[in-house]
Protein backbone atom coordinates (compact mmCIF):
# COMPACT_ATOMS: atom_id res chain seq x y z
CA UNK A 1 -13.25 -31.26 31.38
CA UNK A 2 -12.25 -29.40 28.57
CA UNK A 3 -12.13 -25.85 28.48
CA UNK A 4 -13.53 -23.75 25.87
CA UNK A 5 -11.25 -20.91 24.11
CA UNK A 6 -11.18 -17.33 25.65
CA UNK A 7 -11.69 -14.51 23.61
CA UNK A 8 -8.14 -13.16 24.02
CA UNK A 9 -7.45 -16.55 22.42
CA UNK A 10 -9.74 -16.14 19.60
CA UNK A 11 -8.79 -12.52 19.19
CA UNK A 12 -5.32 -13.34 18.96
CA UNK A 13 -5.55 -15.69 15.91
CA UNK A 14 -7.71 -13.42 14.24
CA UNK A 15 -5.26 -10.81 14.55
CA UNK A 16 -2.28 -13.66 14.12
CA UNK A 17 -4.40 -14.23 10.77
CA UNK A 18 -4.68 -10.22 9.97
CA UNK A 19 -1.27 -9.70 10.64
CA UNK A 20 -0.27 -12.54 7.90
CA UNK A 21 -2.36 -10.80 5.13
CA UNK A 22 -0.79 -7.68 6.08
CA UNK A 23 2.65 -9.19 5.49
CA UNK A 24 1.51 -10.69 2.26
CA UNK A 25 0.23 -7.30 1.13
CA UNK A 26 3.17 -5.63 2.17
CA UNK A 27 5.77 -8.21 0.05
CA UNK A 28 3.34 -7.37 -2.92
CA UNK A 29 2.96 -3.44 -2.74
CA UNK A 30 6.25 -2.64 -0.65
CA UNK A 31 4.73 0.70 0.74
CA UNK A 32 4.55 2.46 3.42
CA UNK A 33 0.61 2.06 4.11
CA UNK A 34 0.72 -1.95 3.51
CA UNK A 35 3.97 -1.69 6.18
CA UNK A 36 1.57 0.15 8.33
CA UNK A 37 -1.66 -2.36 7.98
CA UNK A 38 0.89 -5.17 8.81
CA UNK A 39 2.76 -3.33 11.89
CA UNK A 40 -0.66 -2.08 13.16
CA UNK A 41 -2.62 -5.74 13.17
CA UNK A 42 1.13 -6.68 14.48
CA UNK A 43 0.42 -4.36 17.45
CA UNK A 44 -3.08 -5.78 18.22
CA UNK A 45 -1.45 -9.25 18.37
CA UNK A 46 1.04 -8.49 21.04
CA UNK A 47 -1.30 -6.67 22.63
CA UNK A 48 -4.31 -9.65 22.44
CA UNK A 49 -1.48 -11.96 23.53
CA UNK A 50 -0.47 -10.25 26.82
CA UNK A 51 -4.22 -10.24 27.68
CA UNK A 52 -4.24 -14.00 27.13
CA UNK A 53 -1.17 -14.50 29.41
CA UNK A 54 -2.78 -12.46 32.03
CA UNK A 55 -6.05 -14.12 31.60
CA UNK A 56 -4.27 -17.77 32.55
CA UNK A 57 -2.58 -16.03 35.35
CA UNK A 58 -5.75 -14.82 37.13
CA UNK A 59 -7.49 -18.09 36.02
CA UNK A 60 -4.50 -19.70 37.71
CA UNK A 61 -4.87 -18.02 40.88
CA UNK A 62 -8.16 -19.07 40.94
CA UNK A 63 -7.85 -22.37 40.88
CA UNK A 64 -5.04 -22.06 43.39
CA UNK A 65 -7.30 -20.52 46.21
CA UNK A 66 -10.91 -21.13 45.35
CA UNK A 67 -12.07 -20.54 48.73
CA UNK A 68 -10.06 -17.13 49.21
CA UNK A 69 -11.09 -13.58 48.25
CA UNK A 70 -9.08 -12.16 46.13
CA UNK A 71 -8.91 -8.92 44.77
CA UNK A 72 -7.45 -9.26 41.41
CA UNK A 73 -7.07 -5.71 39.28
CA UNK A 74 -6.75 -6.22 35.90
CA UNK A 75 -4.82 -3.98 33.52
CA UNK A 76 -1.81 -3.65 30.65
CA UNK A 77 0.93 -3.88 32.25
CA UNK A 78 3.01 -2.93 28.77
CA UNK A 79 1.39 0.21 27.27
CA UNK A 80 -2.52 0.93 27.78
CA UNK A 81 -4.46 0.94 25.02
CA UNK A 82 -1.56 -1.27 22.79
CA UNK A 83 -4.48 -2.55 20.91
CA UNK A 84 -6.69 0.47 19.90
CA UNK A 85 -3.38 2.23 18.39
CA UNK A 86 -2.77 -1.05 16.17
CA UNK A 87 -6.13 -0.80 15.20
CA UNK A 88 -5.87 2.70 14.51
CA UNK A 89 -2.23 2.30 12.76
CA UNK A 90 -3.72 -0.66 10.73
CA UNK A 91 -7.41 1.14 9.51
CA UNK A 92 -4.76 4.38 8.52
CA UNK A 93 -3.17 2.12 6.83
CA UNK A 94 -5.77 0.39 4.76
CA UNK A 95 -7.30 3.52 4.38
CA UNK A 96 -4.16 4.83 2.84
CA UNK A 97 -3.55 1.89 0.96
CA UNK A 98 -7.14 1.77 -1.00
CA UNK A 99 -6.77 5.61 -1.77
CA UNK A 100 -3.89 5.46 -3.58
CA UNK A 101 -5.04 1.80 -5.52
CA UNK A 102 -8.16 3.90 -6.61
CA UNK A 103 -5.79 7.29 -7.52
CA UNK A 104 -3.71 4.91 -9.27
CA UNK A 105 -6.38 3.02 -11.79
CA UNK A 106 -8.37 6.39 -12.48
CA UNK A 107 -5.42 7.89 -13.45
């Protein structure tokens, strides 16, 4: 039976995809703020990718002992809240990044 993508999947090639246009920006601007879109949405990845490992681990023990009760506690193991401070490191960053494109062509 096939098994339909999680969202920690799906998140994680969004951000994989994110993370690639924040490169690109970043080899074309060379600043600080496009460094900072590209590390933040860099963050988010690792942090959507742990959640996907630790999603197929509990899914895993599921399957292992469907008829026991387990008590299964989900958290970060790495840093809580990886994710929110990419996001926040990445918006900065874009936010940055736009201010000084529009400084730059009304100037």
């Amino acid at each position: 039976m096939p098994v339909a993508p999680s969202l920690a999947l799906l998140s994680a090639l969004a951000y994989a995809l994110l993370t690639a246009a924040g490169v690109m920006l970043w080899r074309r601007t060379r600043s600080l703020a496009s460094a900072m879109v590209a590390s933040g949405f860099a963050i988010a990845l690792l942090d959507s990718a742990i959640m996907a490992v630790q999603q197929l681990e509990i899914s895993a023990s599921f399957r292992s002992h469907p008829t026991d009760t387990l008590f299964i506690v989900h958290h970060h193991d790495f840093v809580p809240y990886l994710g929110l401070l990419g996001l926040w490191v990445a918006a900065v960053g874009l936010m940055w990044h736009s201010a000084r494109r529009r400084a730059a062509g009304m100037s």
